[in-house]
Protein backbone atom coordinates (compact mmCIF):
# COMPACT_ATOMS: atom_id res chain seq x y z
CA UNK A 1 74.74 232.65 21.10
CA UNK A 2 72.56 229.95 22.31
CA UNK A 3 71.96 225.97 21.95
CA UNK A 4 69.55 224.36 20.24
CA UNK A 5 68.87 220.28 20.33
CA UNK A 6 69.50 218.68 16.92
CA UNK A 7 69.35 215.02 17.68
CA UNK A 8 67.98 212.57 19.80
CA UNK A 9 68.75 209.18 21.12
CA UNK A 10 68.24 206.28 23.22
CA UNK A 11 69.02 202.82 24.05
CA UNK A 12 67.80 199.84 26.09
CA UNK A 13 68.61 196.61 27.23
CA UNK A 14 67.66 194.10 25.88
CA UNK A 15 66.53 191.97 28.94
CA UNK A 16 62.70 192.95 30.29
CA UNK A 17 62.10 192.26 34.03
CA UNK A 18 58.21 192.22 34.94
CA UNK A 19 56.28 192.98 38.09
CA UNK A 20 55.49 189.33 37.31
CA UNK A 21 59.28 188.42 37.43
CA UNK A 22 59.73 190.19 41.04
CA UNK A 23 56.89 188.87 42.44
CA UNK A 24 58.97 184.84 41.99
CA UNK A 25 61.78 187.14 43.97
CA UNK A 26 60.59 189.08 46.00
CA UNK A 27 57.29 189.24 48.35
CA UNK A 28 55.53 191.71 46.40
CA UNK A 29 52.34 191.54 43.71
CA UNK A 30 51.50 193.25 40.25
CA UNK A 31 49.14 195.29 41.98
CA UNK A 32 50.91 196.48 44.32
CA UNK A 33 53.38 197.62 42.02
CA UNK A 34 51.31 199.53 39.58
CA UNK A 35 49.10 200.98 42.14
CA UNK A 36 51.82 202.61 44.09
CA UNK A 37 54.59 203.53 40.89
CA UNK A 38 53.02 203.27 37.74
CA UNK A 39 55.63 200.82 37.17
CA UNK A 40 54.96 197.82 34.76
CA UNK A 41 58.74 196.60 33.34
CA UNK A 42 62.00 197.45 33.29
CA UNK A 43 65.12 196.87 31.43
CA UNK A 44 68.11 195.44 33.05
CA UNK A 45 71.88 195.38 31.79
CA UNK A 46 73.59 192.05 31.11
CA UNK A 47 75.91 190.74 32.84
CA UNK A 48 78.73 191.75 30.90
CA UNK A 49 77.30 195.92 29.82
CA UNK A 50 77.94 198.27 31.40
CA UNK A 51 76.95 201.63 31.69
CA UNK A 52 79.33 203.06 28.93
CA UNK A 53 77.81 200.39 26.59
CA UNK A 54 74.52 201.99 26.65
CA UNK A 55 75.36 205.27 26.31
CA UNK A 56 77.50 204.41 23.09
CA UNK A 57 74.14 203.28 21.67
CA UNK A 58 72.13 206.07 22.54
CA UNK A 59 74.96 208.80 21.68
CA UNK A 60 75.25 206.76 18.31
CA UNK A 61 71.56 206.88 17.94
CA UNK A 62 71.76 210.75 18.67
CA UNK A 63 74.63 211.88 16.61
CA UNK A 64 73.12 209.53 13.46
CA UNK A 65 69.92 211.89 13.78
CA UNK A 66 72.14 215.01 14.23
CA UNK A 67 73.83 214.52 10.90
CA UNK A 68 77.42 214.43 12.51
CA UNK A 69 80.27 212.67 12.98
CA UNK A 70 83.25 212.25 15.95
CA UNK A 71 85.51 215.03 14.50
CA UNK A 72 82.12 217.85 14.95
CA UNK A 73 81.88 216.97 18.72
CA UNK A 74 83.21 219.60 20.82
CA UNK A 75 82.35 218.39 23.81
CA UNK A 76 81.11 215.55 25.73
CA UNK A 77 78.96 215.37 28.87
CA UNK A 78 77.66 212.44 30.81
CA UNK A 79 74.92 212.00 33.78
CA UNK A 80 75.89 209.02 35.60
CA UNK A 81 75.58 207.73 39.35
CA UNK A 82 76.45 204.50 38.20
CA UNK A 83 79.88 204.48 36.18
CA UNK A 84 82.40 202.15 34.79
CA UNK A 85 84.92 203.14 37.11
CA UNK A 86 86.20 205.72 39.45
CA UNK A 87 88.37 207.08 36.34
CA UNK A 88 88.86 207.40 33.51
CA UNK A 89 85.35 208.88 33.65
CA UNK A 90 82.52 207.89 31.57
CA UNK A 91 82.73 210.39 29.05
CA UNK A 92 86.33 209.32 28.33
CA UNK A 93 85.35 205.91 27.98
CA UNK A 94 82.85 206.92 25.16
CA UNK A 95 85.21 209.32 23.60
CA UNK A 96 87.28 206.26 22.71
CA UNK A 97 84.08 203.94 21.34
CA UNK A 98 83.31 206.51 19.44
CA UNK A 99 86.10 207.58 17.66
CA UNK A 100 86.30 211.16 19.45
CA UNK A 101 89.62 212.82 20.56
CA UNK A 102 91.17 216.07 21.83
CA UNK A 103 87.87 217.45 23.47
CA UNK A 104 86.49 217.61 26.94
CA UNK A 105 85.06 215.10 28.37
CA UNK A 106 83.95 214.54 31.98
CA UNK A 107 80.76 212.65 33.88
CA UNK A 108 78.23 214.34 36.32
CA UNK A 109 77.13 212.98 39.47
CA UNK A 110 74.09 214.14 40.34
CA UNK A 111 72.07 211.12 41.08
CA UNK A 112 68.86 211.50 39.04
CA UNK A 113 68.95 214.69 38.04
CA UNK A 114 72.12 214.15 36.09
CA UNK A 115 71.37 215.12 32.73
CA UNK A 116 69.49 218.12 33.67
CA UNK A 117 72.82 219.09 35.09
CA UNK A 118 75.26 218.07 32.27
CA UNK A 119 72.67 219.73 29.69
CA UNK A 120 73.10 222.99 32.00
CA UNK A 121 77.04 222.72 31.54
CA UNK A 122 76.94 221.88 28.15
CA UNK A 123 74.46 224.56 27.19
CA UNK A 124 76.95 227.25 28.73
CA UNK A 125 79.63 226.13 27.15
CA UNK A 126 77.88 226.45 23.66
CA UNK A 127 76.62 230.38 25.15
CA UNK A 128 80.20 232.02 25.66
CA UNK A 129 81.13 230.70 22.50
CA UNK A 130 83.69 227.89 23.59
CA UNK A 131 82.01 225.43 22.04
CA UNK A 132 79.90 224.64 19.37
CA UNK A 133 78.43 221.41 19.33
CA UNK A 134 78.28 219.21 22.47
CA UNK A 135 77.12 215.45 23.02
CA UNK A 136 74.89 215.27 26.79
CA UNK A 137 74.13 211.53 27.74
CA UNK A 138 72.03 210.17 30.92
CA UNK A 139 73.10 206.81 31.71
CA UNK A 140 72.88 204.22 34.36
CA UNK A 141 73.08 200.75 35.26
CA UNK A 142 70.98 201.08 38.34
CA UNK A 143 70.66 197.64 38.70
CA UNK A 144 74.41 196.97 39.89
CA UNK A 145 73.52 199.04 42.87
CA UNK A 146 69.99 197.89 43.54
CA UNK A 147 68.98 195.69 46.80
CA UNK A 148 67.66 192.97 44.97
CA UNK A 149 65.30 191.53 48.45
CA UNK A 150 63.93 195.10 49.54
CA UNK A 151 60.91 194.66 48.22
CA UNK A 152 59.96 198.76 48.80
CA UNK A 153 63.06 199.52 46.39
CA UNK A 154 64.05 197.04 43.92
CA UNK A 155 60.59 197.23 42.03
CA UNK A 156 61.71 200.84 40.96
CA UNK A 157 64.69 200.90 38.95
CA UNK A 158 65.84 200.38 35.78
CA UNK A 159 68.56 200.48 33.02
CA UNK A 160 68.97 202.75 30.18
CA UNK A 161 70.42 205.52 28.49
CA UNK A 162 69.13 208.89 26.50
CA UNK A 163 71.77 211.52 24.81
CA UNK A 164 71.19 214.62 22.92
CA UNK A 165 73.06 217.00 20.45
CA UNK A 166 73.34 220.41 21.44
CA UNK A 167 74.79 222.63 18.65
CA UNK A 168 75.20 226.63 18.43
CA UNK A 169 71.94 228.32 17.41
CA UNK A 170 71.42 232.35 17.06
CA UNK A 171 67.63 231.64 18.92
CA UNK A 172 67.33 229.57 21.72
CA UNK A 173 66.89 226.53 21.99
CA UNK A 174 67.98 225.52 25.53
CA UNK A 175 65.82 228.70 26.58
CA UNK A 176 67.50 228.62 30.64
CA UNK A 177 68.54 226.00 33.02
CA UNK A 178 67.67 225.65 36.69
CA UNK A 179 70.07 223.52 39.43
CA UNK A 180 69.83 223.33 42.74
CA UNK A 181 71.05 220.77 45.13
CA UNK A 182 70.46 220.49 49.57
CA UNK A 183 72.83 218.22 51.15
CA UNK A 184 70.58 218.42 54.17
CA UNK A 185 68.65 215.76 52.86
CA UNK A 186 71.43 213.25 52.63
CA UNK A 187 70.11 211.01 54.74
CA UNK A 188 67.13 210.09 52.68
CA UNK A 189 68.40 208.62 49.53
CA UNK A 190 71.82 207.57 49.50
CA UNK A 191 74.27 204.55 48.59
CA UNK A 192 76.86 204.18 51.58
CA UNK A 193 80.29 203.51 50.51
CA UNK A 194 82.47 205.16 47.52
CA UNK A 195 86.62 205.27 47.37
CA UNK A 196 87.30 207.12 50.37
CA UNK A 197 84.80 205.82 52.75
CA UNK A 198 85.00 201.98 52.37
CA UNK A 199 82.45 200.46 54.51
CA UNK A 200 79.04 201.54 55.77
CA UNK A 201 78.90 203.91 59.02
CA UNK A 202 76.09 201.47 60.67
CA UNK A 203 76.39 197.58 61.72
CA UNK A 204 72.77 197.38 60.25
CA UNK A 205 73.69 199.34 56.55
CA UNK A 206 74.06 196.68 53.61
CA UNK A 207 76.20 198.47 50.82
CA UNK A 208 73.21 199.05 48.65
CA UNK A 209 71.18 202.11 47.60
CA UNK A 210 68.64 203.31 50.47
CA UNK A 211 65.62 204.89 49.97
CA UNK A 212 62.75 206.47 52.99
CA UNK A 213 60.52 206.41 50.45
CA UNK A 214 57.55 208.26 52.19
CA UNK A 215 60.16 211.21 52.89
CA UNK A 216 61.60 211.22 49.92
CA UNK A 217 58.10 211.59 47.71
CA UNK A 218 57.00 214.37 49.96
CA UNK A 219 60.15 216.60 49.58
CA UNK A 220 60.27 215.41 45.87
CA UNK A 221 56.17 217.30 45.12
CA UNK A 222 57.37 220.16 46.93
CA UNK A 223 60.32 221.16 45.50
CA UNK A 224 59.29 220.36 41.78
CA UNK A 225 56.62 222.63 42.40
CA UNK A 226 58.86 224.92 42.92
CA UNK A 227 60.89 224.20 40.26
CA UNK A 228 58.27 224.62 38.00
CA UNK A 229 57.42 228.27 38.97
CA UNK A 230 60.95 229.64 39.53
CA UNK A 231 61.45 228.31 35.43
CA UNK A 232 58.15 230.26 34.75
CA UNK A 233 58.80 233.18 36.64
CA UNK A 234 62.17 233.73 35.26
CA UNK A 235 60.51 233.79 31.57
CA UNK A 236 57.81 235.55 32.18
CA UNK A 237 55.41 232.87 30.87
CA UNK A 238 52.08 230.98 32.18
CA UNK A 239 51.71 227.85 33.18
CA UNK A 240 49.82 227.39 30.09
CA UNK A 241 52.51 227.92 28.06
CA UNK A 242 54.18 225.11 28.14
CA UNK A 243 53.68 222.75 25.24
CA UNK A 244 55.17 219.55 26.45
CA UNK A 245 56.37 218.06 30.05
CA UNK A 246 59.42 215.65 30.30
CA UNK A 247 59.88 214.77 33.91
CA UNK A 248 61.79 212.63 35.81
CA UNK A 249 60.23 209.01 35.59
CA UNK A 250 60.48 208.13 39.07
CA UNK A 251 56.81 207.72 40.41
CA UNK A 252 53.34 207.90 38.46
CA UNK A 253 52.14 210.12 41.41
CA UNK A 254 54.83 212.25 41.33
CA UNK A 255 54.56 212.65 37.73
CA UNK A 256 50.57 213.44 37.92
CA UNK A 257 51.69 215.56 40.94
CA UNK A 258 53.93 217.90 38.75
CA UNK A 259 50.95 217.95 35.73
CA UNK A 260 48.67 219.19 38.36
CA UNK A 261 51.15 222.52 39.33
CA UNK A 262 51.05 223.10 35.21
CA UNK A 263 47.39 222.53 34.93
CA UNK A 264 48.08 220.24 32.27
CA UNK A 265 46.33 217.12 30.95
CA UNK A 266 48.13 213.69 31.17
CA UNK A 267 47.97 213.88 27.30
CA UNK A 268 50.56 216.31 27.34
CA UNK A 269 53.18 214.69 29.60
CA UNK A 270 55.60 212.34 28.33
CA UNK A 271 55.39 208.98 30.69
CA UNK A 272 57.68 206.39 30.38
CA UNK A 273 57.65 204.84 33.59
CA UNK A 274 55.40 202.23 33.06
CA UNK A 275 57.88 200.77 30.29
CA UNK A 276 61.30 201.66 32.04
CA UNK A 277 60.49 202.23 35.64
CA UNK A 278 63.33 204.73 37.40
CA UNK A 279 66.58 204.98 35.36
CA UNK A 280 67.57 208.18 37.07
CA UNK A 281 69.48 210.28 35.07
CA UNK A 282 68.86 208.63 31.44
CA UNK A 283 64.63 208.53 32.13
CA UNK A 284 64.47 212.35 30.85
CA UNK A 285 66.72 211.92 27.65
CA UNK A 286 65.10 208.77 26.60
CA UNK A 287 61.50 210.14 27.39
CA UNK A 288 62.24 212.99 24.65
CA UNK A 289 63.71 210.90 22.59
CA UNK A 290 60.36 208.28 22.75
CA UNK A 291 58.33 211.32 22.00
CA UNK A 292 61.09 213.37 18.78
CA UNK A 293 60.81 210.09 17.08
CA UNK A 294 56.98 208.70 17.56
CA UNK A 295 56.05 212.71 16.16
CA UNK A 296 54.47 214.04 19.17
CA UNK A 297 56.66 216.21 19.86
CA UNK A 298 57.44 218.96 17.04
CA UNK A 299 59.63 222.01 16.20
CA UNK A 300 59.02 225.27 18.08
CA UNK A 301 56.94 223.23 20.89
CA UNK A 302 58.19 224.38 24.40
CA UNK A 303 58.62 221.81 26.78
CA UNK A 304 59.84 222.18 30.38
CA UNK A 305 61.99 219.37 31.29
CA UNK A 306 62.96 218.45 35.26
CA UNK A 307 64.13 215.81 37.68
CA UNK A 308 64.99 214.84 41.45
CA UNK A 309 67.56 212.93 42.56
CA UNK A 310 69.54 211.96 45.80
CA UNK A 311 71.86 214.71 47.47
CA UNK A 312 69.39 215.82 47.16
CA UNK A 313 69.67 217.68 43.63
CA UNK A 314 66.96 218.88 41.48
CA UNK A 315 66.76 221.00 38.43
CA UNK A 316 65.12 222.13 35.54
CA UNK A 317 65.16 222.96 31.59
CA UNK A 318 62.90 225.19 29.54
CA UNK A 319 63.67 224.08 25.92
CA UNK A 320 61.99 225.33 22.60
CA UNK A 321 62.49 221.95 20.32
């Protein structure tokens, strides 16, 4: 038994915020920008969405192209570091929207890679034969979270959301999923406080998401190098077998970074950072589901999905559309 993608979906704010906008907030230029991120827009939630909000549109978006409805779903998985509340979860949340009852459904935390990770779950779910079609959603309102006068972070992130149908297939499919996670690197992306722990450690910490950039981009090339040839060597392929790359959208130069281990041209990446900039863990979902609908990507194409997030987490997905 394996699990096969049969839909696709995404969905955006409506509100666009330019590297023309910041630079009225913030002391920071265009150039700047784009030269060092790749970054040219994002899309931030309104006041009154939240992160459940988008996912309903892109699950609704997903499960419209799937051909199903809310009594098929067996399952529901969501990639969040940014939701509603501490409980009920996300994927609770949605259940109700959406008309869904009676099956699982939990969130993920694993910062950006998050929907690498729920699609992992999900997918072995669907292999021991517990379930046979399952709904996997990246969402995030990033902006709620954002320092909105650190000039080094808050030109990086975005809103959005990207969800996928996984159904039971007798060929893969979801050929094999790779997670890993080192909390030794805690230090170097992080947001402070949560339920339990109330108020920063440090007289100088703001509660807002920190970033050592420089730090964090050099562990991020290495270990998405590796990524990339643990998923190859554990399929017994080249690198130049691989049809398609979806990575994370954090960074241009991380992205070009990762096309450079593959030996593959920028034509065959999917990039979606310029339009989005960093929506953690919906920027893989919605980057396949750009490329499903505008035709370049195609049945029986093999892409090799991955991301890197705070924890730091990381993972990958080798997927035959």
């Amino acid at each position: 038994m394996y699990s096969r993608i049969i839909g696709t979906g995404r969905y955006l704010p409506e509100r666009v915020l330019t590297n023309a906008d910041l630079e009225k907030m913030v002391d920071t230029t265009d150039e700047w920008i784009r030269t060092r991120t790749g970054i040219e827009r994002r899309h931030i939630a309104a006041d009154d969405q939240t992160t459940c909000d988008l996912a309903e549109g892109a699950v609704r978006e997903a499960m419209s192209a799937a051909g199903i409805g809310p009594d098929d779903v067996d399952m529901l998985v969501v990639g969040t570091t940014t939701p509603d509340q501490i409980f009920p979860n996300v994927g609770c949340l949605l259940q109700k929207r959406l008309g869904i009852h009676g099956c699982a459904a939990f969130s993920v935390e694993a910062a950006c890679t998050g929907f690498i990770y729920a699609l992992g779950v999900a997918d072995k779910f669907i292999r021991c034969g517990d379930v046979k079609t399952a709904v996997v959603v990246g969402a995030e309102t990033l902006s709620r979270i954002v320092d909105w006068t650190d000039r080094s972070s808050c030109v990086l992130f975005g809103d959005g959301a990207g969800a996928v149908v996984l159904q039971a297939a007798d060929e893969p499919g979801i050929v094999s999923t790779h997670l890993h996670a080192d909390g030794k690197y805690k230090d170097l992306l992080f947001y402070p406080t949560g339920v339990s722990k109330k108020t920063p450690d440090r007289e100088d910490m703001q509660d807002v998401l920190t970033m050592r950039g420089n730090e964090v981009f050099k562990v991020a090339v290495s270990t998405l190098g590796r990524i990339v040839d643990e998923t190859l060597e554990a399929n017994d392929l080249d690198k130049h077998d691989i049809d398609w790359l979806i990575p994370h959208q954090a960074n241009m130069r991380i992205i070009k970074a990762t096309a450079r281990k593959l030996d593959m041209p920028m034509e065959r990446v999917i990039v979606t950072v310029q339009e989005h900039g960093n929506t953690s863990a919906a920027s893989v979902p919605m980057a396949l589901d750009l490329a499903v609908r505008d035709g370049r990507i195609k049945r029986g194409e093999r892409l090799l999905l991955e991301a890197f997030g705070g924890g730091f987490t990381w993972g990958s997905a080798l997927i035959t559309y």
